[in-house]
C-alpha atoms as a PDB file:
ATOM      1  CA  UNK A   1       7.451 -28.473  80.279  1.00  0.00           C
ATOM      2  CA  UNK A   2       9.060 -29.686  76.950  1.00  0.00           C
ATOM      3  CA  UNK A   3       9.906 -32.694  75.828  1.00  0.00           C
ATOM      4  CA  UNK A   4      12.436 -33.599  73.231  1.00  0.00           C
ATOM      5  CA  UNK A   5      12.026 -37.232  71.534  1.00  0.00           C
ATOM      6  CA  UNK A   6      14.613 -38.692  68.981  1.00  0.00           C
ATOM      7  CA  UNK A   7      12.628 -39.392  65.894  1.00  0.00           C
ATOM      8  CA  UNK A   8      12.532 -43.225  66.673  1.00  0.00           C
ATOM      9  CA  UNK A   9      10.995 -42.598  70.463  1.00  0.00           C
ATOM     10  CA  UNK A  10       8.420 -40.100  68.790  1.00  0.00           C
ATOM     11  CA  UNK A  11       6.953 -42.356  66.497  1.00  0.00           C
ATOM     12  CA  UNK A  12       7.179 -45.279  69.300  1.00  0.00           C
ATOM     13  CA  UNK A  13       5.206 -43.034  71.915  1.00  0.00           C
ATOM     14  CA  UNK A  14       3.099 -40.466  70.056  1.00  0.00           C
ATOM     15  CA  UNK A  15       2.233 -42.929  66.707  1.00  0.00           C
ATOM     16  CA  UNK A  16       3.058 -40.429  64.443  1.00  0.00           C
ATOM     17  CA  UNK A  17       5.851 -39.450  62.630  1.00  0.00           C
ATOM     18  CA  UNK A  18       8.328 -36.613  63.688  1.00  0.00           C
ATOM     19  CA  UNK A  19       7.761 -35.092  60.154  1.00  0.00           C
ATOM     20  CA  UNK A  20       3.935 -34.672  61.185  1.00  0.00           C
ATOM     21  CA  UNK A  21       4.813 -32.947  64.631  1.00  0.00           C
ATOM     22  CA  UNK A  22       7.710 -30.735  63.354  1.00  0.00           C
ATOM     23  CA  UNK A  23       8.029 -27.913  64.891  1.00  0.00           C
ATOM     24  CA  UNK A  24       4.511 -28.445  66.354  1.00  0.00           C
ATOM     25  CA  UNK A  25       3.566 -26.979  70.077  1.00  0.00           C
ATOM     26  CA  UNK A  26       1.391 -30.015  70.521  1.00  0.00           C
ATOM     27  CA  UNK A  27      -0.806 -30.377  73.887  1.00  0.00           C
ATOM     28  CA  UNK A  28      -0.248 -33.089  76.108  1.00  0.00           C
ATOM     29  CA  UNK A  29      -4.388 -33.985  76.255  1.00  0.00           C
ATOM     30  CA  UNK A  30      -4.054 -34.068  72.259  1.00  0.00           C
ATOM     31  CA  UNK A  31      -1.376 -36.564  72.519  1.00  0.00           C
ATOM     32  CA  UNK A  32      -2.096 -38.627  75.387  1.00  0.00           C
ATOM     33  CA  UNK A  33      -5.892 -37.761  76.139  1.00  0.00           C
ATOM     34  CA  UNK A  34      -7.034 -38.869  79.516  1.00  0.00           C
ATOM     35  CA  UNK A  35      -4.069 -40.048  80.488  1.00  0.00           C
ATOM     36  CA  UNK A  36      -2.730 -36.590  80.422  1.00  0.00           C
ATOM     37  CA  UNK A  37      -4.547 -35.572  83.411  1.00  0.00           C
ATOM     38  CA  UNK A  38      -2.652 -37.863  85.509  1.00  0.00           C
ATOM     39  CA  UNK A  39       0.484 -36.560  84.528  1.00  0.00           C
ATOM     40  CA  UNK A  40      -0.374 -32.794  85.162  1.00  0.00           C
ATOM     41  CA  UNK A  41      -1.855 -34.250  88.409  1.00  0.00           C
ATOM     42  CA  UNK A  42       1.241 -36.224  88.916  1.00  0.00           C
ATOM     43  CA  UNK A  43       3.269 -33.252  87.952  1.00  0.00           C
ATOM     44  CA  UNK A  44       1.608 -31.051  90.094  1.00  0.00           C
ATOM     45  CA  UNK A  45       1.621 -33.178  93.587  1.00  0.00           C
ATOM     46  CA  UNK A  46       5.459 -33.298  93.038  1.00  0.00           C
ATOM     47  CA  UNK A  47       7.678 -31.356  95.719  1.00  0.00           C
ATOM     48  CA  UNK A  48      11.104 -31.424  93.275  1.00  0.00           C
ATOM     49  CA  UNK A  49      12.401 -32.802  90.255  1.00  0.00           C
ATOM     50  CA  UNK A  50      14.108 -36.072  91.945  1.00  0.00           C
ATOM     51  CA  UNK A  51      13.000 -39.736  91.418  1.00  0.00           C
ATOM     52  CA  UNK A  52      11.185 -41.687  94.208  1.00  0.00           C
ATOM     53  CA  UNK A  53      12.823 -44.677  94.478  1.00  0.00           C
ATOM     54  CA  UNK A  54      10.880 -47.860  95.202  1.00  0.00           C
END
């Protein structure tokens, strides 16, 4: 999966500039540690591409 992030959002999510991360293949554990795990899990359990709604 890739993600694109305007240079505001990056710095917002990631903490880092978008100067630091340019064109950087960055992993999602180094980014988001444990937390990454329950997105690949997330990710993973999903059966398509389309938003539950709640």
């Amino acid at each position: 999966m890739q993600v694109r992030l305007s240079p505001a959002v990056a710095r917002a999510v990631l903490g880092v500039s978008p100067a630091e991360l340019d064109g950087a293949v960055v992993a999602l554990d180094d980014l988001w540690g444990r937390e990454a795990s329950r997105i690949r899990e997330q990710l993973g359990d999903a059966s398509s591409w389309r938003i539950a709604s709640r």
